[in-house]
PDB file of N, CA and C in Angstrom:
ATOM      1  N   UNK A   1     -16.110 -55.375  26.532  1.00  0.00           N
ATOM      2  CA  UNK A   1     -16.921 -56.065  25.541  1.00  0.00           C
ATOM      3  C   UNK A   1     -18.379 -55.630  25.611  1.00  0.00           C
ATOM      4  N   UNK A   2     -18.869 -55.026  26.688  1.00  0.00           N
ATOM      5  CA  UNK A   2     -20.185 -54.627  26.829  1.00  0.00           C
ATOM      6  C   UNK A   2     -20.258 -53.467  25.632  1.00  0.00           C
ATOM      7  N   UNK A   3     -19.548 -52.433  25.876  1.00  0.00           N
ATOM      8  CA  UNK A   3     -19.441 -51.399  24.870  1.00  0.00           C
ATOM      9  C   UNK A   3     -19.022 -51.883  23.756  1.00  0.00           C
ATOM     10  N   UNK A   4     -18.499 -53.018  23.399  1.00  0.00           N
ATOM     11  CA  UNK A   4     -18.483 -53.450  21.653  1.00  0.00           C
ATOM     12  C   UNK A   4     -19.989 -53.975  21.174  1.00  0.00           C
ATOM     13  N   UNK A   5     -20.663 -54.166  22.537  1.00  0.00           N
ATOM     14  CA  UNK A   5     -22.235 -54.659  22.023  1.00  0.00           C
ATOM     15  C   UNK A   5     -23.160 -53.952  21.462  1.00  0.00           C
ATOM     16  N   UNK A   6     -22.495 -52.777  22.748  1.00  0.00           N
ATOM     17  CA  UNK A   6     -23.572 -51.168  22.279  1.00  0.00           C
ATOM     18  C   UNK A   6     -23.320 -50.647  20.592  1.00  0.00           C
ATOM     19  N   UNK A   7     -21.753 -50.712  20.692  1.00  0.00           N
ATOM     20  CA  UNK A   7     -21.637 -50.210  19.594  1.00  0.00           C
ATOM     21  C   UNK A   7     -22.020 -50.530  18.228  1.00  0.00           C
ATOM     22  N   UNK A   8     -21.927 -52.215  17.979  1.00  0.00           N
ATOM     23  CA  UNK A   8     -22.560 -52.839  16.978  1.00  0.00           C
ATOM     24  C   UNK A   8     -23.745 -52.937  16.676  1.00  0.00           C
ATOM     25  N   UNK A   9     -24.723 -52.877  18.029  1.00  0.00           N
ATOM     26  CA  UNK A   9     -25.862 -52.751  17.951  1.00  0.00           C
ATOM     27  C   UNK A   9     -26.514 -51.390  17.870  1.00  0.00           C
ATOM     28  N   UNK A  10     -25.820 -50.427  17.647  1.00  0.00           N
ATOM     29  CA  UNK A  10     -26.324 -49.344  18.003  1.00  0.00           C
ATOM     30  C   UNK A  10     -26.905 -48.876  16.893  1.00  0.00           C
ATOM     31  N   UNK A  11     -27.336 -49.242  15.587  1.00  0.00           N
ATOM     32  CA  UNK A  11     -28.663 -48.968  15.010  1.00  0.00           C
ATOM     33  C   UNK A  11     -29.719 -49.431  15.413  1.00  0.00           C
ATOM     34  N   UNK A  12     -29.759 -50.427  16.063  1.00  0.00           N
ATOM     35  CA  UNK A  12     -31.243 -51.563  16.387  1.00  0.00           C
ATOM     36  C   UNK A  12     -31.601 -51.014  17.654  1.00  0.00           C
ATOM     37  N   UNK A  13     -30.215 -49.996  18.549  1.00  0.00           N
ATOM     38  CA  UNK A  13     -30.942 -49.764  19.631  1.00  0.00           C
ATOM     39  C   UNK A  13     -31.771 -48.263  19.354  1.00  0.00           C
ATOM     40  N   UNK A  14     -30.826 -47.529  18.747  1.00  0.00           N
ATOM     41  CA  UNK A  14     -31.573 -46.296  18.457  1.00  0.00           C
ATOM     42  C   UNK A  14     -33.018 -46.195  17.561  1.00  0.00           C
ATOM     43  N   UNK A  15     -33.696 -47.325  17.151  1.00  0.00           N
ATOM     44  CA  UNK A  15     -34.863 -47.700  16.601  1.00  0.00           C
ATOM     45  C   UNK A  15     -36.137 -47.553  18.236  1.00  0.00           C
ATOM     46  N   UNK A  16     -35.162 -47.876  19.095  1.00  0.00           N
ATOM     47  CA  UNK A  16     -36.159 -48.037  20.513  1.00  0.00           C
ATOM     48  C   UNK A  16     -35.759 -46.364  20.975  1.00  0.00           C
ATOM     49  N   UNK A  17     -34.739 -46.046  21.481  1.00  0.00           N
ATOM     50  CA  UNK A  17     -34.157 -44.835  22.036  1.00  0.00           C
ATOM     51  C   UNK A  17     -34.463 -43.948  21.599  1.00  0.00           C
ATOM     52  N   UNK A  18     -35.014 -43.131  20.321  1.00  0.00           N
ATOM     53  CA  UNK A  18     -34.800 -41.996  19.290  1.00  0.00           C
ATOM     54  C   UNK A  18     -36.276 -42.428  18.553  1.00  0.00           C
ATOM     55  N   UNK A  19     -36.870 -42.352  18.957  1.00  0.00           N
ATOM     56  CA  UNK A  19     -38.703 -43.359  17.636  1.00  0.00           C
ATOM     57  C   UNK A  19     -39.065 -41.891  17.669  1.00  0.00           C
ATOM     58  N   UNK A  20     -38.780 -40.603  17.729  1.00  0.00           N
ATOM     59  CA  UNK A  20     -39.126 -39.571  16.924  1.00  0.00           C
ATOM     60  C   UNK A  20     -38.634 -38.960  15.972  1.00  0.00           C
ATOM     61  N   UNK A  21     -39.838 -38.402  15.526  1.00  0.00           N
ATOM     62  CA  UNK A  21     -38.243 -37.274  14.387  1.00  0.00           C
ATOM     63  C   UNK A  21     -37.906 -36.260  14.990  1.00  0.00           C
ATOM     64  N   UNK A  22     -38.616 -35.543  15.808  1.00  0.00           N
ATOM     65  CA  UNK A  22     -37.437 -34.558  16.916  1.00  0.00           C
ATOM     66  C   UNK A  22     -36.061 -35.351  17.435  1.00  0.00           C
ATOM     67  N   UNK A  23     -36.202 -36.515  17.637  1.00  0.00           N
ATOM     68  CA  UNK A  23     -34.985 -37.340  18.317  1.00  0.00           C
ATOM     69  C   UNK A  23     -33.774 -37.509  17.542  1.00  0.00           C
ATOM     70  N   UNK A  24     -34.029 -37.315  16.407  1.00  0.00           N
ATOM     71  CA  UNK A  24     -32.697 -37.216  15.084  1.00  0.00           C
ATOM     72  C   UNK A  24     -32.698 -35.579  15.216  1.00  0.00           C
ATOM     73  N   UNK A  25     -33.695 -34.742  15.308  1.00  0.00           N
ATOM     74  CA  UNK A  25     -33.173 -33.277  14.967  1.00  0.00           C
ATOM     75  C   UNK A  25     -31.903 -32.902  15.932  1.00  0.00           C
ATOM     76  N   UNK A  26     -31.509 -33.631  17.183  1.00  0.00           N
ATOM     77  CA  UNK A  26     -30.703 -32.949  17.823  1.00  0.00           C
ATOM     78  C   UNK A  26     -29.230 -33.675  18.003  1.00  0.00           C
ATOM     79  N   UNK A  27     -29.553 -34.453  17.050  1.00  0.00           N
ATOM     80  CA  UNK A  27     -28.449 -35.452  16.670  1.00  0.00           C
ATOM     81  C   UNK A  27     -27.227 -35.051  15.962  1.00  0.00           C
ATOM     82  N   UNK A  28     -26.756 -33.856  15.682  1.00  0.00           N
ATOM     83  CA  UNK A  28     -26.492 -33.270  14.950  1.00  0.00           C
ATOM     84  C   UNK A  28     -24.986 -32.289  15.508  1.00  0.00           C
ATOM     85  N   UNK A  29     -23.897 -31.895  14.475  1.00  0.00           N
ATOM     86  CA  UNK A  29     -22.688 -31.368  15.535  1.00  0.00           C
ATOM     87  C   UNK A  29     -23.430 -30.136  16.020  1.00  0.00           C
ATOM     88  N   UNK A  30     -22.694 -29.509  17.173  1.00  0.00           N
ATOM     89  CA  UNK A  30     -22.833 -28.292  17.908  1.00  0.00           C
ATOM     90  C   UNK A  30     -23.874 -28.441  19.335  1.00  0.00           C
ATOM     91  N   UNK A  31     -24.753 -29.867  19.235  1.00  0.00           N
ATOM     92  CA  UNK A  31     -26.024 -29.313  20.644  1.00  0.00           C
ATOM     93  C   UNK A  31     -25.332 -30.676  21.105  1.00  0.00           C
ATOM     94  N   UNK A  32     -24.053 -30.963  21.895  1.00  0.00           N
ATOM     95  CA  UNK A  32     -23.639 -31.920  22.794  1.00  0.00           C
ATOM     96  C   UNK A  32     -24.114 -33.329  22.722  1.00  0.00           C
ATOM     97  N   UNK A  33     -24.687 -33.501  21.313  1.00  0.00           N
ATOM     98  CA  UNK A  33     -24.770 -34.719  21.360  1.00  0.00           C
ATOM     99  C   UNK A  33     -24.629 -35.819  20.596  1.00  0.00           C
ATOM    100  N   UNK A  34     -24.362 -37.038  20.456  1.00  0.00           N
ATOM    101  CA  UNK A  34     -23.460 -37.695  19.955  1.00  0.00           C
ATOM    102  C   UNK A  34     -23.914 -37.720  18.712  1.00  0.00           C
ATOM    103  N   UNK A  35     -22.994 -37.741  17.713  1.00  0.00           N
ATOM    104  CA  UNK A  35     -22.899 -37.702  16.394  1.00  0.00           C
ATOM    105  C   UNK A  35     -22.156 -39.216  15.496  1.00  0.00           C
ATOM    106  N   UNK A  36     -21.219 -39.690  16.374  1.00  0.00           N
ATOM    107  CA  UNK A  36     -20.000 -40.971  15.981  1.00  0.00           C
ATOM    108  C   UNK A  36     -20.764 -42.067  16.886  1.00  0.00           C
ATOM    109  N   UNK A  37     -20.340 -43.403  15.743  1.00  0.00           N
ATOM    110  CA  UNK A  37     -20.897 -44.351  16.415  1.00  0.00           C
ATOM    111  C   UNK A  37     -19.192 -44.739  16.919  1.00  0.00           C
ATOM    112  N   UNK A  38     -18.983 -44.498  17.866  1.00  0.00           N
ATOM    113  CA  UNK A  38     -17.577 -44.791  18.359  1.00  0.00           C
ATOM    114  C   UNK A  38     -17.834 -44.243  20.137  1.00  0.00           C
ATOM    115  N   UNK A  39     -16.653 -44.668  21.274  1.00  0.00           N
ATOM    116  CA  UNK A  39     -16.633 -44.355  22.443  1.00  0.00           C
ATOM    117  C   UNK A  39     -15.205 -43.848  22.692  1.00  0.00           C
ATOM    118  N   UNK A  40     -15.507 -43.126  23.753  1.00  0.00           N
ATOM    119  CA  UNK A  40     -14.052 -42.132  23.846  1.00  0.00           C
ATOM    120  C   UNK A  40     -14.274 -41.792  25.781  1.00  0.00           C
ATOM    121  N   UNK A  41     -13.149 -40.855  25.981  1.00  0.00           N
ATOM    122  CA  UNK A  41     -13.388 -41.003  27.414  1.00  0.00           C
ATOM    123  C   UNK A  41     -13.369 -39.153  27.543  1.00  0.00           C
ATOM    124  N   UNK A  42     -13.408 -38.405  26.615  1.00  0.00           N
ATOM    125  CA  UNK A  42     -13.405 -36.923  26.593  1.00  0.00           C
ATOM    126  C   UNK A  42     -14.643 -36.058  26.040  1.00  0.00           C
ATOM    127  N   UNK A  43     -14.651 -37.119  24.803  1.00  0.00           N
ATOM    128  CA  UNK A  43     -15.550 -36.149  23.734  1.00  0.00           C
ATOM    129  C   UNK A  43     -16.917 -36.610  23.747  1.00  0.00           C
ATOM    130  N   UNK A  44     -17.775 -35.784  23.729  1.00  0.00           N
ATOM    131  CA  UNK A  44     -18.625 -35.740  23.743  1.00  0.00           C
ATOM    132  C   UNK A  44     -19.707 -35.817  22.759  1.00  0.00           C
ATOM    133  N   UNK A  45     -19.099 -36.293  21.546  1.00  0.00           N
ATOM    134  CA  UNK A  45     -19.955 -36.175  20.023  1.00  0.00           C
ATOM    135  C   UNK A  45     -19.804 -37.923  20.088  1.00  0.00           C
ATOM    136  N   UNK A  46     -19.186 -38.595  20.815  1.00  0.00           N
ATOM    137  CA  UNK A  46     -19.113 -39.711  20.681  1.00  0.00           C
ATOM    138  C   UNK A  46     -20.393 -40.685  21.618  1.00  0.00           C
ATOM    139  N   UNK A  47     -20.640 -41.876  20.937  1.00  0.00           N
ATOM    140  CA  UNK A  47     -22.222 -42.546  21.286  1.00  0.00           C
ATOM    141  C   UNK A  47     -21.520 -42.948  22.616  1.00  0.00           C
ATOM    142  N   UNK A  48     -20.513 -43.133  22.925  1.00  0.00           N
ATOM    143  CA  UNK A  48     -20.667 -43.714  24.535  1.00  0.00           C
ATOM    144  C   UNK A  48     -19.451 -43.021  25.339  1.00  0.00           C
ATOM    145  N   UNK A  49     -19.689 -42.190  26.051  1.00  0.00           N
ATOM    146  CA  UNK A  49     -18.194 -41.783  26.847  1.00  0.00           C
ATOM    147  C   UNK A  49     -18.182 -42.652  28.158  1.00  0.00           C
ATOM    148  N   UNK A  50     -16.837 -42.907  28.490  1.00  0.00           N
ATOM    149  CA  UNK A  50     -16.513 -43.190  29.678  1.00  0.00           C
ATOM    150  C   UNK A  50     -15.602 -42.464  30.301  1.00  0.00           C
ATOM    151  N   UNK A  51     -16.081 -41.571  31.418  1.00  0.00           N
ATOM    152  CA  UNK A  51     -15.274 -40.282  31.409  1.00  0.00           C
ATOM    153  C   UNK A  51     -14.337 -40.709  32.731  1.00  0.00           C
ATOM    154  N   UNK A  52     -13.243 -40.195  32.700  1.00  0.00           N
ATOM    155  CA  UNK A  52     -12.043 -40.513  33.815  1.00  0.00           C
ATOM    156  C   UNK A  52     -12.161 -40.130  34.865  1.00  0.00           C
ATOM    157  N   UNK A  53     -12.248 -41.153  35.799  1.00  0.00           N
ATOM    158  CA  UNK A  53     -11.862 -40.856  37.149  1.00  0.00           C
ATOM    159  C   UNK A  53     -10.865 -40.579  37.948  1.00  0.00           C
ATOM    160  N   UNK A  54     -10.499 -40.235  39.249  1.00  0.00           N
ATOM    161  CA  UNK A  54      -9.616 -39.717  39.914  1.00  0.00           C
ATOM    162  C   UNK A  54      -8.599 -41.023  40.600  1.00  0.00           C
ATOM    163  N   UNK A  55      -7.492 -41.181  40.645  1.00  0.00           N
ATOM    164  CA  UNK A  55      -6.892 -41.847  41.088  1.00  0.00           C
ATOM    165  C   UNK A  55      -7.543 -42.839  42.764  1.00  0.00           C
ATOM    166  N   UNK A  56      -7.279 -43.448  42.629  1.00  0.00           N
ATOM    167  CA  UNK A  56      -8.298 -44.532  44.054  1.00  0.00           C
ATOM    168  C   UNK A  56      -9.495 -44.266  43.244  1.00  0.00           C
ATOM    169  N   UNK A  57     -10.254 -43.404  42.879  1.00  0.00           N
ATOM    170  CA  UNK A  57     -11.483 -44.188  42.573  1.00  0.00           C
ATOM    171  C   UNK A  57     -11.725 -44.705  41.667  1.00  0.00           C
ATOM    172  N   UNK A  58     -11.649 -46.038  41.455  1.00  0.00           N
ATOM    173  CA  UNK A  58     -11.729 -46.964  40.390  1.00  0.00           C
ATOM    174  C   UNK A  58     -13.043 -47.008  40.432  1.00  0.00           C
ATOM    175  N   UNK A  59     -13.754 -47.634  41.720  1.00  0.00           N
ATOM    176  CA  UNK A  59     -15.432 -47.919  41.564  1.00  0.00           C
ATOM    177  C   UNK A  59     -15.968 -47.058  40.901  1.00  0.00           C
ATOM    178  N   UNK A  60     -15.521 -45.604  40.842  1.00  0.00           N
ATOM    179  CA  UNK A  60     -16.721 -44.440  40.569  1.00  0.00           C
ATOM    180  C   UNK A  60     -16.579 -44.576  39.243  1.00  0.00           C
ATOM    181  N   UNK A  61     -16.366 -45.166  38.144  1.00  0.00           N
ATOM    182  CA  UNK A  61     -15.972 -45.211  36.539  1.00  0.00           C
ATOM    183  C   UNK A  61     -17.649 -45.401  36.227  1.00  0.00           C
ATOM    184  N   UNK A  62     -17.605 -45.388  35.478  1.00  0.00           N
ATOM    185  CA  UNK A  62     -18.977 -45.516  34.865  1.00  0.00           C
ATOM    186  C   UNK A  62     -19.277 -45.199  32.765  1.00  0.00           C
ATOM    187  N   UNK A  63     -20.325 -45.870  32.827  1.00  0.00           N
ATOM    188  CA  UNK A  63     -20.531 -45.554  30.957  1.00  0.00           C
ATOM    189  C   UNK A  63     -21.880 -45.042  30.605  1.00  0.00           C
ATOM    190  N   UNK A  64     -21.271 -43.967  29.515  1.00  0.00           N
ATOM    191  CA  UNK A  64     -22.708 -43.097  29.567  1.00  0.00           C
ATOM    192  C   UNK A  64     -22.919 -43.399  27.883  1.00  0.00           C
ATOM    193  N   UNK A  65     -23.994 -43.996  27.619  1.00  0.00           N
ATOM    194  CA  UNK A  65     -24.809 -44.282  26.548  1.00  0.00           C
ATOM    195  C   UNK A  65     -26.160 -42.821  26.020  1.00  0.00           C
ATOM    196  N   UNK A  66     -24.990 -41.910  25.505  1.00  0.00           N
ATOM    197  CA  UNK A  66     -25.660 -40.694  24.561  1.00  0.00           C
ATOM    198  C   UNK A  66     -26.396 -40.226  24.278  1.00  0.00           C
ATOM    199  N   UNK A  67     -27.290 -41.573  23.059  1.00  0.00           N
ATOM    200  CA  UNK A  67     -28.077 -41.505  22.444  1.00  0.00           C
ATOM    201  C   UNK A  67     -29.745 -41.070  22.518  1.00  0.00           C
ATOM    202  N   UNK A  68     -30.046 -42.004  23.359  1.00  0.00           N
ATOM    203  CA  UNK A  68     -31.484 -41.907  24.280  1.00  0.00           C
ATOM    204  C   UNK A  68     -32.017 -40.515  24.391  1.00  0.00           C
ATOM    205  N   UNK A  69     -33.120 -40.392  23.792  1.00  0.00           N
ATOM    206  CA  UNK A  69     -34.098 -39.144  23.927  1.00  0.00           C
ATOM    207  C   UNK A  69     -34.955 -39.154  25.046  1.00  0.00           C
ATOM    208  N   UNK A  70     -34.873 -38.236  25.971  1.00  0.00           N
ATOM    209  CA  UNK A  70     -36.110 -37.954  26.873  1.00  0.00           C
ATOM    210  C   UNK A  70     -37.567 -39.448  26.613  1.00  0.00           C
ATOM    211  N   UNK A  71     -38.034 -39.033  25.816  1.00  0.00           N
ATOM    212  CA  UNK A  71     -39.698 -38.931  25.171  1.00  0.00           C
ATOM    213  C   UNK A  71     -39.245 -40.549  24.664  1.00  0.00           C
ATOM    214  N   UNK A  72     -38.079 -41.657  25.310  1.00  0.00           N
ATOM    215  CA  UNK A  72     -38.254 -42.689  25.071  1.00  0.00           C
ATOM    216  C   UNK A  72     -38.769 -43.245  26.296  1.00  0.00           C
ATOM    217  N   UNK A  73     -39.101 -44.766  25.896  1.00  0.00           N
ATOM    218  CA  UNK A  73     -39.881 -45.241  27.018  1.00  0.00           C
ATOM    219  C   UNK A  73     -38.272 -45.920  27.790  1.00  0.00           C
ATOM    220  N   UNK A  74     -38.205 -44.987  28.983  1.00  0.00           N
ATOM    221  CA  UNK A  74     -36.942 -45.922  29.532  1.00  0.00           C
ATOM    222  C   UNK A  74     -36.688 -47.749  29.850  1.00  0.00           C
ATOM    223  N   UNK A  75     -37.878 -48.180  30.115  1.00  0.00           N
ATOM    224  CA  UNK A  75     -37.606 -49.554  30.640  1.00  0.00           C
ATOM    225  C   UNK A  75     -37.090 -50.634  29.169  1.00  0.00           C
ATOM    226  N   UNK A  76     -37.695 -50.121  27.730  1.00  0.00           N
ATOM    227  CA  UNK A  76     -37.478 -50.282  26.494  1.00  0.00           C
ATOM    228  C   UNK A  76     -36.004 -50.353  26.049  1.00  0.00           C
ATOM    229  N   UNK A  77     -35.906 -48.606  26.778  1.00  0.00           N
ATOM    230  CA  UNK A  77     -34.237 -48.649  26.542  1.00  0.00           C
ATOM    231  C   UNK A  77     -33.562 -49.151  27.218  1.00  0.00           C
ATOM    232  N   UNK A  78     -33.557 -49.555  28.710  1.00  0.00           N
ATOM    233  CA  UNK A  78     -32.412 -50.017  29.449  1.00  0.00           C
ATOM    234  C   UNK A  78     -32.808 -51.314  28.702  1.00  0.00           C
ATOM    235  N   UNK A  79     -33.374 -51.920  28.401  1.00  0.00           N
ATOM    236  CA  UNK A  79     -33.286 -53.229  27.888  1.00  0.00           C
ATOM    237  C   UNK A  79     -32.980 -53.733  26.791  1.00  0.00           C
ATOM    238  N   UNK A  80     -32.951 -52.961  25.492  1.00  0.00           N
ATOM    239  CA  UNK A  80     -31.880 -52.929  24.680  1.00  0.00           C
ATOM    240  C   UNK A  80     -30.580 -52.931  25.026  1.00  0.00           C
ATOM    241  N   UNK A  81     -30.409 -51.886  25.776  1.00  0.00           N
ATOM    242  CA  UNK A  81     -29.187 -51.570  26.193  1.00  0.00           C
ATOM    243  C   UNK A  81     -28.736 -53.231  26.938  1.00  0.00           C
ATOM    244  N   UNK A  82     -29.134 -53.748  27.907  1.00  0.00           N
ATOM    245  CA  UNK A  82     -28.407 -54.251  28.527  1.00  0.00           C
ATOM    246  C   UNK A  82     -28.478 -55.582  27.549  1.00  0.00           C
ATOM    247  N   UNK A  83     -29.425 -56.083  26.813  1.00  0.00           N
ATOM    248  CA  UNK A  83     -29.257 -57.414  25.879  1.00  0.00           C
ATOM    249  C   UNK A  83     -28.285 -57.215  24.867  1.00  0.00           C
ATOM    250  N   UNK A  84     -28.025 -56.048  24.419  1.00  0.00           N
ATOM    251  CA  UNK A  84     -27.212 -55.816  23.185  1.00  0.00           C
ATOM    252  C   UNK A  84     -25.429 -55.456  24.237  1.00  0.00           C
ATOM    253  N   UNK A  85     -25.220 -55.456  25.119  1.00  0.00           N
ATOM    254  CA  UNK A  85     -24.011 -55.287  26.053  1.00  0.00           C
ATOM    255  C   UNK A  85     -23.572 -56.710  26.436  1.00  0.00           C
ATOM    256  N   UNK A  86     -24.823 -57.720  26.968  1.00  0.00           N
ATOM    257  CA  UNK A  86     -24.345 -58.914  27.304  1.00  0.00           C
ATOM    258  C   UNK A  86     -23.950 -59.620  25.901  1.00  0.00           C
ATOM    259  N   UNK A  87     -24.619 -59.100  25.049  1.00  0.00           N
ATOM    260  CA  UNK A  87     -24.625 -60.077  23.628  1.00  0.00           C
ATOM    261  C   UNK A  87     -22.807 -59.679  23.109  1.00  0.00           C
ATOM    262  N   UNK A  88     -22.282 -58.810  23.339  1.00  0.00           N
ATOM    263  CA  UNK A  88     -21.080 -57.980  23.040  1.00  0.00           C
ATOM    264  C   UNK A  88     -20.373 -59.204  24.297  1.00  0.00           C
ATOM    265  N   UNK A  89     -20.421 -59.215  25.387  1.00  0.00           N
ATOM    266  CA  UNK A  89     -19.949 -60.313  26.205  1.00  0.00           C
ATOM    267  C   UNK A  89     -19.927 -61.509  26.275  1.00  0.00           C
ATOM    268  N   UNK A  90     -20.603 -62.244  25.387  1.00  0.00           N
ATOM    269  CA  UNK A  90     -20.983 -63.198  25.109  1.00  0.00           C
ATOM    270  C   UNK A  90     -20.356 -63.754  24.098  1.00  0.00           C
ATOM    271  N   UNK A  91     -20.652 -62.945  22.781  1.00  0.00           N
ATOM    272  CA  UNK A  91     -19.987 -63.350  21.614  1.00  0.00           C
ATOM    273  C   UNK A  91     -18.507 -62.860  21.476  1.00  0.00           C
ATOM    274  N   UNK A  92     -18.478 -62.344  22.419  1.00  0.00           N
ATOM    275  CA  UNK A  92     -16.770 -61.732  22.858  1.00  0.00           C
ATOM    276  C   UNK A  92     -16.479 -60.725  21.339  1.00  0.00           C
ATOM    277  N   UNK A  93     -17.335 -59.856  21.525  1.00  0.00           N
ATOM    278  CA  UNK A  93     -17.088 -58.798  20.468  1.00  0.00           C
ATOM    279  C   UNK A  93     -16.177 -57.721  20.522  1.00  0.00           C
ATOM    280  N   UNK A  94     -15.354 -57.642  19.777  1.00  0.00           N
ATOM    281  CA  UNK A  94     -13.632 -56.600  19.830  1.00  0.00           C
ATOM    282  C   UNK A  94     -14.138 -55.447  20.301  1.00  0.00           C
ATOM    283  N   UNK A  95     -13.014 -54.404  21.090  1.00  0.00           N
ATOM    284  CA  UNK A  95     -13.496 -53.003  21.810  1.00  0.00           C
ATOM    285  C   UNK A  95     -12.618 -52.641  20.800  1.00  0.00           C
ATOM    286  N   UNK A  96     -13.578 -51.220  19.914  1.00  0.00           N
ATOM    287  CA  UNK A  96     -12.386 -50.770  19.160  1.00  0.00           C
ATOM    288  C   UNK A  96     -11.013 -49.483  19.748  1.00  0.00           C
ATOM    289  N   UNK A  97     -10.581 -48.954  19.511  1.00  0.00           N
ATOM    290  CA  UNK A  97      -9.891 -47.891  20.238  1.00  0.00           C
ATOM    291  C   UNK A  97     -10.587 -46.866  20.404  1.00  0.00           C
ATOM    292  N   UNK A  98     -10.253 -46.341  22.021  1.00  0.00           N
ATOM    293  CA  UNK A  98     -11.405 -44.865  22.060  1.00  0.00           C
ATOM    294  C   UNK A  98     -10.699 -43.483  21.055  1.00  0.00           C
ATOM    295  N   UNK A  99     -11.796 -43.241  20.807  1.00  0.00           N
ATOM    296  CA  UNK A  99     -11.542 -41.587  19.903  1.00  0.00           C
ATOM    297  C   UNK A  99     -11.096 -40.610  20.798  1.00  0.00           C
TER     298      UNK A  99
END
């Protein structure tokens, strides 16, 4: 449900993450970076991968949120990020299927 937060919110966050116009130029298919507002556990055009781990390691899983340009102010972004994830937990917002 955290990642149904990101995902719904993920115009309001990329307003904080991306505040340049270089930050849309690379937004684009072919330079590795996400293009779909969707999450997947392979692809890489997608706004959030959660890429697979190795059998026993469950702890090492982790979620990688795409979007974020260098030249943002990080403390801005983790904090979008994490209000718009609890808000997805909260309001118990649907995970859609990964791509």
């Amino acid at each position: 449900r955290f990642i149904a937060g990101l995902l719904k919110h993920a115009p309001e966050i990329t307003a904080v993450t991306n505040q340049w116009v270089n930050s849309y130029k690379r937004l684009v298919p072919g330079y590795e970076a996400p293009v779909y507002v969707s999450w997947g556990r392979r692809n890489r055009s997608d706004l959030i991968r959660v890429p697979m781990y190795k059998p026993g390691k469950e702890n090492a899983t982790r979620v990688e949120f795409r979007s974020p340009d260098p030249a943002c102010n990080p403390y801005l972004a983790f904090a979008v990020m994490l209000a718009a994830g609890l808000k997805g937990i909260e309001e118990k917002y649907p995970l859609p299927e990964p791509v």
